[in-house]
C-alpha atoms as a PDB file:
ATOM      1  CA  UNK A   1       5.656  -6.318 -25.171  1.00  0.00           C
ATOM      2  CA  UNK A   2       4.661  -6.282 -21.110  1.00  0.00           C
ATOM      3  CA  UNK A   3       4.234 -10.068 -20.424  1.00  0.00           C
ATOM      4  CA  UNK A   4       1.307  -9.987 -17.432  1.00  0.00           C
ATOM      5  CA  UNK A   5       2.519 -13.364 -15.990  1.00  0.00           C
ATOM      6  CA  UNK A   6       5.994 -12.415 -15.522  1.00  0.00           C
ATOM      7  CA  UNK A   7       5.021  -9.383 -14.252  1.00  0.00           C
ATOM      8  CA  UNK A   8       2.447 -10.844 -12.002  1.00  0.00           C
ATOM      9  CA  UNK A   9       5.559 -13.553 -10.514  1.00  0.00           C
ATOM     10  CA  UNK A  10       7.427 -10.550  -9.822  1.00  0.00           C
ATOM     11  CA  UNK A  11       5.643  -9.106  -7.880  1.00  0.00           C
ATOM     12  CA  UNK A  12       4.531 -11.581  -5.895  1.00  0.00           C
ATOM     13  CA  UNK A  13       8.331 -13.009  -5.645  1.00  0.00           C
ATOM     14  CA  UNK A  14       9.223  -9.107  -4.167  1.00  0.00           C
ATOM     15  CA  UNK A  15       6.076  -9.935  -1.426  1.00  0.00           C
ATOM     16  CA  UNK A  16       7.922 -13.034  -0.233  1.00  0.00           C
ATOM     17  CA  UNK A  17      11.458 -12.187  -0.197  1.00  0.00           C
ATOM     18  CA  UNK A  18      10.144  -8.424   1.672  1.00  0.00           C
ATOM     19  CA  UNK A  19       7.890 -11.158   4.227  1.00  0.00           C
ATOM     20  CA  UNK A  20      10.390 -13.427   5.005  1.00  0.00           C
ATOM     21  CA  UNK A  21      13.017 -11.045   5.606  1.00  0.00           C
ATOM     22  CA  UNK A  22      10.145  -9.341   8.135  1.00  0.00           C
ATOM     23  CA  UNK A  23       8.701 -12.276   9.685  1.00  0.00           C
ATOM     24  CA  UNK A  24      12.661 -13.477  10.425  1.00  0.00           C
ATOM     25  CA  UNK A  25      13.461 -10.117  11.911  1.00  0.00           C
ATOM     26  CA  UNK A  26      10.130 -10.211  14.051  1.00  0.00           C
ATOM     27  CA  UNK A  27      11.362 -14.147  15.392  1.00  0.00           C
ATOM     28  CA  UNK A  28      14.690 -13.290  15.810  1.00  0.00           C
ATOM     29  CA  UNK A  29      15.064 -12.480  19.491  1.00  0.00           C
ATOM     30  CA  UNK A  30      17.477 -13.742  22.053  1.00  0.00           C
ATOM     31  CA  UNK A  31      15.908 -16.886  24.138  1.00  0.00           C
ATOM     32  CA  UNK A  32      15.770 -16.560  27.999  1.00  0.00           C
ATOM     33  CA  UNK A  33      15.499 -12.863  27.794  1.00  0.00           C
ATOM     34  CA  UNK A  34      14.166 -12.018  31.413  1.00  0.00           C
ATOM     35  CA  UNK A  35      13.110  -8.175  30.811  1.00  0.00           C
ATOM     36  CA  UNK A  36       9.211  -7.469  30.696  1.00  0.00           C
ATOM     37  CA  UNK A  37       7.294  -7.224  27.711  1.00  0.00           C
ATOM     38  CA  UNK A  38       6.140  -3.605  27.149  1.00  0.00           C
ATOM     39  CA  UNK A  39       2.379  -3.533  27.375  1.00  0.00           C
ATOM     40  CA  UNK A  40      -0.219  -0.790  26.406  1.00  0.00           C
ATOM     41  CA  UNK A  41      -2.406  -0.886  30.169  1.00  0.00           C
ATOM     42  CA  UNK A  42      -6.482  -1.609  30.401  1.00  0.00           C
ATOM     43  CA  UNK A  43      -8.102   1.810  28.733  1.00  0.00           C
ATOM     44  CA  UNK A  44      -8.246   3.761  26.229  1.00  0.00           C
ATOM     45  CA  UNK A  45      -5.062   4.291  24.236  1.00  0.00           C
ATOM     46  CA  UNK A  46      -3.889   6.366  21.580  1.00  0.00           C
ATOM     47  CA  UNK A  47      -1.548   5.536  18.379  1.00  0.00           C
ATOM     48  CA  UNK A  48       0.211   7.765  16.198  1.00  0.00           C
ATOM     49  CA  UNK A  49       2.065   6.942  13.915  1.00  0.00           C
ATOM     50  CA  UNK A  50       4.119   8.226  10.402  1.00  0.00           C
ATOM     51  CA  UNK A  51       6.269   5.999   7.813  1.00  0.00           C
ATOM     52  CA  UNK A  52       8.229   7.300   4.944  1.00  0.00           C
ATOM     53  CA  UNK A  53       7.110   5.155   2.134  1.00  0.00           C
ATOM     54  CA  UNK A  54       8.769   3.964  -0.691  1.00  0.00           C
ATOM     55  CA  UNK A  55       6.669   2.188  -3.574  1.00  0.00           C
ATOM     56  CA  UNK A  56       6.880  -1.366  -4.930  1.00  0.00           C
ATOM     57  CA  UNK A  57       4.271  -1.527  -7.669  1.00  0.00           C
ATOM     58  CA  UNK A  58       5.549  -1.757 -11.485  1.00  0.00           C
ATOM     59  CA  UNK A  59       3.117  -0.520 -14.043  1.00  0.00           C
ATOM     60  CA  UNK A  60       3.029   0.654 -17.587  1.00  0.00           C
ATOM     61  CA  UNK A  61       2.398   3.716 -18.688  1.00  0.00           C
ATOM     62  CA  UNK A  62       2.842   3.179 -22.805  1.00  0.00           C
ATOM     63  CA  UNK A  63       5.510   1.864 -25.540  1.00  0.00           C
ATOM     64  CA  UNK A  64       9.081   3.059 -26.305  1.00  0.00           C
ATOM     65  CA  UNK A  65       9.437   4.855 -29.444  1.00  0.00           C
ATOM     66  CA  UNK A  66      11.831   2.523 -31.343  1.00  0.00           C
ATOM     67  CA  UNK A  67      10.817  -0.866 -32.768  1.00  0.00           C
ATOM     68  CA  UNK A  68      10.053  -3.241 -30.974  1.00  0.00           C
ATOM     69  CA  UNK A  69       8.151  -0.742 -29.268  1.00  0.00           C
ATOM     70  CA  UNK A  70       9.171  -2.607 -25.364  1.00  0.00           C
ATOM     71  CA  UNK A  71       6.981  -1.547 -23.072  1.00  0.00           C
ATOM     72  CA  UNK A  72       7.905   1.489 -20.495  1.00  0.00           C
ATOM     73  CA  UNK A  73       6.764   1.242 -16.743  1.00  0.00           C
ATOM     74  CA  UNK A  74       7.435   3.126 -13.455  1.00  0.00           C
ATOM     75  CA  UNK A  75       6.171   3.124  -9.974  1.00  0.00           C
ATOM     76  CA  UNK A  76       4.071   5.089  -7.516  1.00  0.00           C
ATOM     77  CA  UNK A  77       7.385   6.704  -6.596  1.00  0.00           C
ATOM     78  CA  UNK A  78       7.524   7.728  -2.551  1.00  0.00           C
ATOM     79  CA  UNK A  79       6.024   9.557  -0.515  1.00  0.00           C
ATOM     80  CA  UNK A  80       4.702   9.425   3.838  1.00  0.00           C
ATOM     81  CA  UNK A  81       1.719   7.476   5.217  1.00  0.00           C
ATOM     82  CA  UNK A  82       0.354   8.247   8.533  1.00  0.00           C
ATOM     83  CA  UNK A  83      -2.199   6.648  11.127  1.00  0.00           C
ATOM     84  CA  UNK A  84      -4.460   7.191  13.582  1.00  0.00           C
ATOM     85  CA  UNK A  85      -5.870   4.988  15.945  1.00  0.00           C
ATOM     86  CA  UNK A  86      -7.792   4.726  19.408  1.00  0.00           C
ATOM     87  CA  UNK A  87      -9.065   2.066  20.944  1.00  0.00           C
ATOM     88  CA  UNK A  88      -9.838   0.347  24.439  1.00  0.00           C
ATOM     89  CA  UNK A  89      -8.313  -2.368  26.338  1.00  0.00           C
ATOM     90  CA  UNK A  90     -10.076  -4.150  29.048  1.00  0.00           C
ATOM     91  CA  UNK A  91      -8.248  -6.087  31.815  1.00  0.00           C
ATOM     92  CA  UNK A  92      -9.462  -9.572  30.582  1.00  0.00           C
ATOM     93  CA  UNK A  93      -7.131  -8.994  27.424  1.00  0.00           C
ATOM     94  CA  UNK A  94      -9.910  -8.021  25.196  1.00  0.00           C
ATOM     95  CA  UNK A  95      -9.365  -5.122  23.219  1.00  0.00           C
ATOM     96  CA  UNK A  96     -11.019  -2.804  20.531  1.00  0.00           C
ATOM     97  CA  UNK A  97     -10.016  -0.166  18.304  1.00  0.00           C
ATOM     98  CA  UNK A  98     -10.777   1.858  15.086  1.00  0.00           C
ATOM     99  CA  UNK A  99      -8.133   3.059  12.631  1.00  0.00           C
ATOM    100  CA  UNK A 100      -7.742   5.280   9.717  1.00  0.00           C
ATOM    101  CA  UNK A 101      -4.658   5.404   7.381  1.00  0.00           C
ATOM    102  CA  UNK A 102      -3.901   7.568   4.511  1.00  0.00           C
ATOM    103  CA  UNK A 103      -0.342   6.956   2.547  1.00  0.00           C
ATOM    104  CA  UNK A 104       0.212  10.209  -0.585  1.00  0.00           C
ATOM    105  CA  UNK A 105       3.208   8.533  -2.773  1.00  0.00           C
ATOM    106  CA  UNK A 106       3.885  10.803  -6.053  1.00  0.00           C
ATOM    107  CA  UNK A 107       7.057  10.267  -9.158  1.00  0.00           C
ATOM    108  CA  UNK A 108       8.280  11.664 -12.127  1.00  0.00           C
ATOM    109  CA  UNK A 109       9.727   9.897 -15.507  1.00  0.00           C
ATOM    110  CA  UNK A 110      11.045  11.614 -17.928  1.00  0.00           C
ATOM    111  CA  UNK A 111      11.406  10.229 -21.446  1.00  0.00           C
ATOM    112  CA  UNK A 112      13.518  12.407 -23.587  1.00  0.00           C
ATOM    113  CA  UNK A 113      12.921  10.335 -27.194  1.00  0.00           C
ATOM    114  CA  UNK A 114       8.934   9.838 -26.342  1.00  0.00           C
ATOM    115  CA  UNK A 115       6.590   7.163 -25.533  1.00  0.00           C
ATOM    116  CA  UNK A 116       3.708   5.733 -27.386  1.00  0.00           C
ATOM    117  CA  UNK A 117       0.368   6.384 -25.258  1.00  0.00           C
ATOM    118  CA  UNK A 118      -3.107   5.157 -25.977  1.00  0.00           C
ATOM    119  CA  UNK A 119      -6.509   6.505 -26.062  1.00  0.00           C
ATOM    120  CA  UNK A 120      -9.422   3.825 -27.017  1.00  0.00           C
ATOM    121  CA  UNK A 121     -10.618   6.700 -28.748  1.00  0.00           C
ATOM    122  CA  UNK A 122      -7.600   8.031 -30.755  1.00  0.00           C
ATOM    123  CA  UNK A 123      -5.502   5.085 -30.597  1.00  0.00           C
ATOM    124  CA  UNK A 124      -1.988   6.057 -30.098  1.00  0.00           C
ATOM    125  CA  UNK A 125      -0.087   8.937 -30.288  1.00  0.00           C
ATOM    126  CA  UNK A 126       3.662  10.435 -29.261  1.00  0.00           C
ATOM    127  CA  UNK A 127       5.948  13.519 -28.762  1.00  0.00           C
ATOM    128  CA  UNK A 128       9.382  14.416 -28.362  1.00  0.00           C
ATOM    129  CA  UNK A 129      10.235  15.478 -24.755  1.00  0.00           C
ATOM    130  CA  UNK A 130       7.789  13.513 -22.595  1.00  0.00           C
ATOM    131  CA  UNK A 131       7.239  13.537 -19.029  1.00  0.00           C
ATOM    132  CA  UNK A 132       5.018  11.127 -16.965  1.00  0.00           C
ATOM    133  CA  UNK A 133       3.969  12.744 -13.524  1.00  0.00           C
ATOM    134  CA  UNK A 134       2.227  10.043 -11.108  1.00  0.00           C
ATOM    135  CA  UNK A 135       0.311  10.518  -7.781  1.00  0.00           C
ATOM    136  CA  UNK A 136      -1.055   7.651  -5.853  1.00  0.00           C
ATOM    137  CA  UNK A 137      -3.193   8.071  -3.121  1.00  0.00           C
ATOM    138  CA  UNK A 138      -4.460   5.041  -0.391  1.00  0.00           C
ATOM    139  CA  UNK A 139      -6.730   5.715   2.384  1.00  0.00           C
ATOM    140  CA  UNK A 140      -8.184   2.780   4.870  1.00  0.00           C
ATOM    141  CA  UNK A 141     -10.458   2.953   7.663  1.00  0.00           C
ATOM    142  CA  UNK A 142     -10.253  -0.339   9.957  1.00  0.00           C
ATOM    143  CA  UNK A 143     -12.332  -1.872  12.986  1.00  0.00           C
ATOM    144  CA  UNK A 144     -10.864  -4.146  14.902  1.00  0.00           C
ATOM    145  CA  UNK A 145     -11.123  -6.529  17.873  1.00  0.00           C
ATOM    146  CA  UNK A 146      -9.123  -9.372  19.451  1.00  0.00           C
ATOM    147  CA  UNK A 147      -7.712 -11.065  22.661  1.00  0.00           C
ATOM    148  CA  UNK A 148      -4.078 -10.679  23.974  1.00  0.00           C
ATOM    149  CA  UNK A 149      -2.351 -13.482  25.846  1.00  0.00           C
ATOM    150  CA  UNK A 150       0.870 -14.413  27.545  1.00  0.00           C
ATOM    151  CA  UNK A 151       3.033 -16.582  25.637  1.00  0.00           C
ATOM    152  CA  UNK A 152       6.242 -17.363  27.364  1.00  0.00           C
ATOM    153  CA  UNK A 153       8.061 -14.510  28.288  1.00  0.00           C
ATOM    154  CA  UNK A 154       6.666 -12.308  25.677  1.00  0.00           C
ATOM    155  CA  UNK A 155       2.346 -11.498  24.740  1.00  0.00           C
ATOM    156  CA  UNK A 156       0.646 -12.210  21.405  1.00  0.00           C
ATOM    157  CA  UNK A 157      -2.769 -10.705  20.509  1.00  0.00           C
ATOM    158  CA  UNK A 158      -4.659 -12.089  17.739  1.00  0.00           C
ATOM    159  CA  UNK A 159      -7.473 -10.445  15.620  1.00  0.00           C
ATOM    160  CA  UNK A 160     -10.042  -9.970  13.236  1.00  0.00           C
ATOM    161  CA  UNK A 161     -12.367  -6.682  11.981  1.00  0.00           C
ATOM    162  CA  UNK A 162     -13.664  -4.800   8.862  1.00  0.00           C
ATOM    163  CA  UNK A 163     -11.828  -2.196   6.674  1.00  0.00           C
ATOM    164  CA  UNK A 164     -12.692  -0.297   4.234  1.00  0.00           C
ATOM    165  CA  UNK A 165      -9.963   0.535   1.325  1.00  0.00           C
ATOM    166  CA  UNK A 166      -9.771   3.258  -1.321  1.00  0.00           C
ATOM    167  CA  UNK A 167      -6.810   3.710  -3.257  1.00  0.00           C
ATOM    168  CA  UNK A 168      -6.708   6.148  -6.616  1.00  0.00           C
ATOM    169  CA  UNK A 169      -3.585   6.373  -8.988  1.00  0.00           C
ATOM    170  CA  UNK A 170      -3.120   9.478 -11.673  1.00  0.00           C
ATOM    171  CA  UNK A 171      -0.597   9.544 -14.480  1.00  0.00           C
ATOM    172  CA  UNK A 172      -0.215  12.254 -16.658  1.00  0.00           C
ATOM    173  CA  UNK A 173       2.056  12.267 -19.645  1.00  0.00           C
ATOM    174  CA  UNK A 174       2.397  15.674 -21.543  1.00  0.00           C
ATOM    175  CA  UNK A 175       5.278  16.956 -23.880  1.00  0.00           C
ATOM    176  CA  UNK A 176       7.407  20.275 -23.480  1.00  0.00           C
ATOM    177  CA  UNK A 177       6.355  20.802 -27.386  1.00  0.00           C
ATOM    178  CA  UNK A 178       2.957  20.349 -27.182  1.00  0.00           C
ATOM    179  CA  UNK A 179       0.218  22.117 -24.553  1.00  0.00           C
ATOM    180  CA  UNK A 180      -2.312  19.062 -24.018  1.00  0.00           C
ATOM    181  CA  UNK A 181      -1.456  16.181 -21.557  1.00  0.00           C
ATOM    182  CA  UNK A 182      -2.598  12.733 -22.072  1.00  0.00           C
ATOM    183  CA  UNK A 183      -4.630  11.895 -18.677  1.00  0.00           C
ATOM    184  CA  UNK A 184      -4.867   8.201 -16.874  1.00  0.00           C
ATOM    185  CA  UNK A 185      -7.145   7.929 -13.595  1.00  0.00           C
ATOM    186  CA  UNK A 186      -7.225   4.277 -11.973  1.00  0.00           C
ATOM    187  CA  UNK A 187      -9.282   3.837  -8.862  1.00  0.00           C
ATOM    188  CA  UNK A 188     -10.396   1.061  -6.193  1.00  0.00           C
ATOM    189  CA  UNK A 189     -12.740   1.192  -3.314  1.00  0.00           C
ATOM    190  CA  UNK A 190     -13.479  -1.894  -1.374  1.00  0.00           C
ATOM    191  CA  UNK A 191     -14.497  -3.270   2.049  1.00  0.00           C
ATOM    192  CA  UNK A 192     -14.586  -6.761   3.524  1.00  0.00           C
ATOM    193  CA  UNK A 193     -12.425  -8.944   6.545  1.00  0.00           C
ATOM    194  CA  UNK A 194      -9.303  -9.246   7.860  1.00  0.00           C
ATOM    195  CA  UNK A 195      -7.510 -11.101  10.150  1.00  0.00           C
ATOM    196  CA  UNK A 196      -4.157 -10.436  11.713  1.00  0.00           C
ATOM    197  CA  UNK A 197      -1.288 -11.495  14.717  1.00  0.00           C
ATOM    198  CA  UNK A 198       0.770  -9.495  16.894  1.00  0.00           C
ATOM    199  CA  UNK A 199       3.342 -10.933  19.247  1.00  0.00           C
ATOM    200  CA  UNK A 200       5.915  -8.789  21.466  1.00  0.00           C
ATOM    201  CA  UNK A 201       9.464 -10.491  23.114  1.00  0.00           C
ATOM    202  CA  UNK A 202      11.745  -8.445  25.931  1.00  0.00           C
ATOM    203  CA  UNK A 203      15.338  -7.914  24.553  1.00  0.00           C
ATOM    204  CA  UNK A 204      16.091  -6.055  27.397  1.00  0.00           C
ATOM    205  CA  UNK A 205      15.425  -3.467  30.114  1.00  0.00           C
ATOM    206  CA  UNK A 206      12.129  -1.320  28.572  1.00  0.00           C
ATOM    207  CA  UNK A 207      13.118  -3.188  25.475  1.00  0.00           C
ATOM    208  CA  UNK A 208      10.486  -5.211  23.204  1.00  0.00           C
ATOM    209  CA  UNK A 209      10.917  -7.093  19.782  1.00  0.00           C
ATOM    210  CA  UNK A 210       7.420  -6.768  17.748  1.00  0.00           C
ATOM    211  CA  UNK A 211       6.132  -7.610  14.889  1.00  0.00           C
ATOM    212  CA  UNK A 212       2.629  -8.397  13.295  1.00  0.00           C
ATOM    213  CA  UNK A 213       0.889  -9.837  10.387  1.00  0.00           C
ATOM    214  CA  UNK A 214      -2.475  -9.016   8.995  1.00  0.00           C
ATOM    215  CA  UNK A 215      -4.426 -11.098   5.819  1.00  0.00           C
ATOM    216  CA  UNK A 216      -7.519  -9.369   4.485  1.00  0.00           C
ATOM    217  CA  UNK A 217      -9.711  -9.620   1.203  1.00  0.00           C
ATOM    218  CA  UNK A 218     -12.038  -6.499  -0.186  1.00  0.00           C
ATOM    219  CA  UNK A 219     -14.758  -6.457  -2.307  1.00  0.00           C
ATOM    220  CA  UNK A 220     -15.082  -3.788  -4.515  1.00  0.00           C
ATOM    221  CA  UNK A 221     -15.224  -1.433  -7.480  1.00  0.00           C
ATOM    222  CA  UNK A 222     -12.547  -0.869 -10.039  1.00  0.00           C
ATOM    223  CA  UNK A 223     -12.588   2.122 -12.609  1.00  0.00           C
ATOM    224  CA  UNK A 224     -10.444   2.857 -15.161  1.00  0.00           C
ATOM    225  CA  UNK A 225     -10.753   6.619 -16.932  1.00  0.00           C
ATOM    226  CA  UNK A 226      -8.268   8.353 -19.736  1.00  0.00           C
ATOM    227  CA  UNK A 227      -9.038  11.374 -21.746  1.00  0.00           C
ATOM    228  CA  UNK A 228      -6.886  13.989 -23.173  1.00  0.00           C
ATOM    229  CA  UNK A 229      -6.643  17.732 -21.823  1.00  0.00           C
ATOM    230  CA  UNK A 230      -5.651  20.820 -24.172  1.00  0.00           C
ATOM    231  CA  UNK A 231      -5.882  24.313 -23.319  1.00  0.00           C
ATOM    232  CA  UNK A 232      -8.202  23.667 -20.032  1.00  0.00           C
ATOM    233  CA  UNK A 233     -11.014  21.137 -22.352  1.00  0.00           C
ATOM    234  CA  UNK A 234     -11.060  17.277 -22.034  1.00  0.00           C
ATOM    235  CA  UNK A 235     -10.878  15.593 -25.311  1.00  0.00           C
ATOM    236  CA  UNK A 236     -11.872  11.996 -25.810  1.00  0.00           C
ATOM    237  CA  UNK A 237     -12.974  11.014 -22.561  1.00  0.00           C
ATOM    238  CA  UNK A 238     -13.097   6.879 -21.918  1.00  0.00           C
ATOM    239  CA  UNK A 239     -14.050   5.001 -18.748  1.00  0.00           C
ATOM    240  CA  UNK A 240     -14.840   1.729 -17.962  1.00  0.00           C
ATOM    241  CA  UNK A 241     -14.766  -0.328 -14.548  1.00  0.00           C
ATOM    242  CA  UNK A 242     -15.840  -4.018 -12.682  1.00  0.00           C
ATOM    243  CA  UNK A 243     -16.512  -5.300  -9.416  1.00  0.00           C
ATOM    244  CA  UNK A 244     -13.699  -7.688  -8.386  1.00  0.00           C
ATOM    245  CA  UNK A 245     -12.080  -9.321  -5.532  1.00  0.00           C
ATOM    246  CA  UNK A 246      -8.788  -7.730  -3.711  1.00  0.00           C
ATOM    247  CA  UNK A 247      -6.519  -8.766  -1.159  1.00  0.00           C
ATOM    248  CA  UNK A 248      -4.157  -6.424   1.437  1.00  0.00           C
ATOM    249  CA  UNK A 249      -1.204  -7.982   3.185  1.00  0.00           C
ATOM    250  CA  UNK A 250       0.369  -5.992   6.324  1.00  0.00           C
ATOM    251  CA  UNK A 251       3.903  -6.882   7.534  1.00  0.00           C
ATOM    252  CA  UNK A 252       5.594  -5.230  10.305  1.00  0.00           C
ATOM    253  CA  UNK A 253       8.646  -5.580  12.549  1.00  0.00           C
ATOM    254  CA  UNK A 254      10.519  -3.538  15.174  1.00  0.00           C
ATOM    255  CA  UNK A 255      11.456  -2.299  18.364  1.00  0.00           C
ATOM    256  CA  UNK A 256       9.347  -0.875  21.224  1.00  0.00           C
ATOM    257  CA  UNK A 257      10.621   1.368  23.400  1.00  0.00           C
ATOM    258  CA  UNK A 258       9.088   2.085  27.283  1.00  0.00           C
ATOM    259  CA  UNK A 259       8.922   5.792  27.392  1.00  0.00           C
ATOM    260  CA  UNK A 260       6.745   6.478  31.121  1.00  0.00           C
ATOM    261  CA  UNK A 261       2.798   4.962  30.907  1.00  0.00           C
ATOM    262  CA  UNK A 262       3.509   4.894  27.188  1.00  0.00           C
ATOM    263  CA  UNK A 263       6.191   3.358  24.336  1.00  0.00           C
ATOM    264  CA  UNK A 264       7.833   4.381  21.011  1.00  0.00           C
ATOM    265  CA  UNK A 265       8.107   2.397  18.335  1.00  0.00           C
ATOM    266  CA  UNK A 266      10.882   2.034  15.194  1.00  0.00           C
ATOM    267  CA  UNK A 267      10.652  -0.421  12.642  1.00  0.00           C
ATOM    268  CA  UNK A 268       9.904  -1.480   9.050  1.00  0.00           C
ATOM    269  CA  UNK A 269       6.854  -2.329   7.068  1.00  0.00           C
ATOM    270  CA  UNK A 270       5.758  -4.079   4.098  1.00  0.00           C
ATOM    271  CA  UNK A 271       2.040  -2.933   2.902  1.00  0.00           C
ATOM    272  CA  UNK A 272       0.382  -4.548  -0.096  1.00  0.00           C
ATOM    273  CA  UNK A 273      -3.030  -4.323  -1.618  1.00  0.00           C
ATOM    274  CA  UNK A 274      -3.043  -7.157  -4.635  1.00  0.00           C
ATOM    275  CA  UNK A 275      -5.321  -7.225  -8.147  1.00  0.00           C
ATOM    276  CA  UNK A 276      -7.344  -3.746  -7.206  1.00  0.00           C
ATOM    277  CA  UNK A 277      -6.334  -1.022 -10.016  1.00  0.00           C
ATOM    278  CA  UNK A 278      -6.604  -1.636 -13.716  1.00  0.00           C
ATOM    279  CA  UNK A 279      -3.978  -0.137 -15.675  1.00  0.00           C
ATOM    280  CA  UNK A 280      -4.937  -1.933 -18.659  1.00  0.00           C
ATOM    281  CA  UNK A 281      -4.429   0.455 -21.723  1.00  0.00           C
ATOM    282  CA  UNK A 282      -7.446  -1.057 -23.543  1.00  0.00           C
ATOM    283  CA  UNK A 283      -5.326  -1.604 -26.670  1.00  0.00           C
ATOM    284  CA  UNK A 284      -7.625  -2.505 -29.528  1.00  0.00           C
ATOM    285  CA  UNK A 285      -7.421  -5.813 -31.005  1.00  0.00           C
ATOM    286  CA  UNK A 286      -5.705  -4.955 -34.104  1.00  0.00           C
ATOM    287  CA  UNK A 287      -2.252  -3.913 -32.069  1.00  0.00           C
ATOM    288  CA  UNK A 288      -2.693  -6.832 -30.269  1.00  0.00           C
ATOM    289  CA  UNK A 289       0.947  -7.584 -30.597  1.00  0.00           C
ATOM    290  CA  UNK A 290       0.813  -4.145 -28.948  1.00  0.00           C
ATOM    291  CA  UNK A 291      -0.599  -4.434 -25.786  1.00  0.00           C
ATOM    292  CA  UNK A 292       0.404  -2.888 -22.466  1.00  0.00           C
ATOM    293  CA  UNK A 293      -0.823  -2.593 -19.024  1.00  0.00           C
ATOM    294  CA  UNK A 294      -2.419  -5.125 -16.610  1.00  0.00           C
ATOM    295  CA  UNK A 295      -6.127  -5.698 -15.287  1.00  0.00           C
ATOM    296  CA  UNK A 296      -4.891  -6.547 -11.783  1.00  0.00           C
ATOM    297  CA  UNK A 297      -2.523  -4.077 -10.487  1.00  0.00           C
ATOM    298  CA  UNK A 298      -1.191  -3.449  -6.829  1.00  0.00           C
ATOM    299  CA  UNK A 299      -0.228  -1.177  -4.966  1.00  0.00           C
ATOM    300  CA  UNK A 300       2.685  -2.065  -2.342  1.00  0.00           C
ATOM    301  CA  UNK A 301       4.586  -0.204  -0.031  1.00  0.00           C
ATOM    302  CA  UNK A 302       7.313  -0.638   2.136  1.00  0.00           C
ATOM    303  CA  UNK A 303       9.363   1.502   4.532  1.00  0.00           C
ATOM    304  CA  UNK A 304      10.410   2.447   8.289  1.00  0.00           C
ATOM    305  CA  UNK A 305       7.929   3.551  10.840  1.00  0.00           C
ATOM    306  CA  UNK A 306       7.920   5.390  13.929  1.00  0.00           C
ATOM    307  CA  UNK A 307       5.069   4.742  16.310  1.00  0.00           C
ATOM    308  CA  UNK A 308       4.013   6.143  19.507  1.00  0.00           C
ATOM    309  CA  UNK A 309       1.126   4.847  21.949  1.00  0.00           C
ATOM    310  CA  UNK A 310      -0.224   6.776  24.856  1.00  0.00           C
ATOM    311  CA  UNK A 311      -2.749   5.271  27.613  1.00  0.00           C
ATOM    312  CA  UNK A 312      -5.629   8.046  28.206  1.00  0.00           C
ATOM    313  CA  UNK A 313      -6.807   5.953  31.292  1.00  0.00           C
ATOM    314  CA  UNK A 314      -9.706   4.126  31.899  1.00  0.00           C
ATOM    315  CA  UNK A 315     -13.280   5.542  30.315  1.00  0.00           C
ATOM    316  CA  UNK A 316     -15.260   2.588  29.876  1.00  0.00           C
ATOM    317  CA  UNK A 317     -16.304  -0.056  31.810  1.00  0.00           C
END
């Protein structure tokens, strides 16, 4: 049966190994280095920016078919994020910017001897030949402000803002022998603070070691749906939902690259949004020693990044 705790420790034990590893590559720089730190000029500037994403999250999506019925999980699979931003720096260091993200991950498990899935309605059912198709989708919407500063050789800019998080996750299970598909919609929309660090150290000529860290916590709405689908008609439709408390973790480190007014960036990332979707199967108390899914699902990602800025010039005062 899917122990919550240990799944829980897990996760959380991937989310320190993946930040230490990030934070140590972000610190590691040579001392004395006597190149310039790469800096985005006073005005408006414009980010772009695309990682290939691979997912972290562990789930379960029902039972196997054999006694003692273990249960089966998967992931959000992978899949690309991009982002968007533009924003203004002013020659005191003070900066501004907005910033929208939206990350599409999608994955496919086969399960050629079945899986037991669950309907609150039905209870549970199973076919030969199953397939589980997921598609996660995560968009965020960020405001941000903050101060930038010399520190040694090399800048830091800390920060603070709003976002505003939604992230939705589909799985559909069907069978090659039957027509209908068993249907599971988890969803999270949130907003609240955050608070984040970025710090930059020459390596050489045009050369920068970055990295960053961001901390936020969303309030929100959680909604769990199922139903089953046959021949184009929903079947035993079930939804329930809360308001609960998230929290997103950001990691980043790299290399910046001058290229003219402007710079490139390549790197890895570590993206993590913590207790936000319910994938709780609602198992009814009678198969208690049945149970499978968790309340307080994440969502993580991690992956390489390329990044470019461009300066637009100066537009505001």
């Amino acid at each position: 049966m899917p122990n919550t705790q240990n799944s829980a420790i897990k996760s959380l034990r991937r989310a320190l190994l993946t930040s230490t590893a990030i934070c140590a590559l972000a610190i590691a720089v040579p001392e004395g280095a006597v190149a310039q730190t790469i800096e985005t000029p006073p005005g408006v500037y414009l980010e772009l920016g695309g990682t290939y994403a691979f997912s972290l999250s562990d789930f379960d999506i029902g039972l196997g078919p054999v006694a003692p019925y273990p249960s089966v999980s998967t992931d959000d699979g992978d899949g690309w994020s991009g982002e968007i931003t533009v924003g203004n720096k002013w020659a005191n260091g003070m900066h501004a910017a907005m910033r929208f993200t939206y990350t599409d991950l999608d994955d496919n498990k086969a399960s050629p001897n079945g899986i037991y899935v669950y309907n609150p309605i039905i209870g549970f059912f199973t076919a030969p030949n199953m397939n589980t198709e997921v598609d996660a989708e995560y968009h965020a919407l960020e405001f941000e402000a903050g101060m930038e500063f010399g520190l040694g050789s090399g800048r830091m800019q800390v920060f603070g803002g709003l976002q505003y998080v939604g992230v939705e996750r589909d799985v559909t299970t069907s069978s090659t022998l039957l027509a209908g598909t068993h249907n599971v919609e988890s969803k999270f929309t949130g907003y609240g603070p955050f608070v984040g660090v970025r710090g930059g150290m020459p390596v050489g000529s045009g050369i920068t070691a970055v990295g960053g860290a961001k901390f936020g916590v969303l309030y929100g709405e959680a909604e769990y749906k199922t139903n089953f689908t046959y021949a184009g008609v929903t079947y035993y439709p079930f939804k329930d939902g809360d308001h609960r408390v998230a929290g997103t973790i950001n990691l980043e480190a790299g290399l910046a690259f001058q290229v003219g007014p402007g710079s490139v960036t390549l790197g890895y990332r570590f993206d993590a949004l913590y207790g936000a979707l319910d994938m709780d199967a609602r198992v009814a108390a009678y198969y208690a020693p049945y149970r499978f899914g968790d309340s307080t699902d994440e969502f993580v990602t991690h992956g390489p990044f390329l990044r470019g800025t461009v300066p637009l010039g100066n537009v505001l005062p």
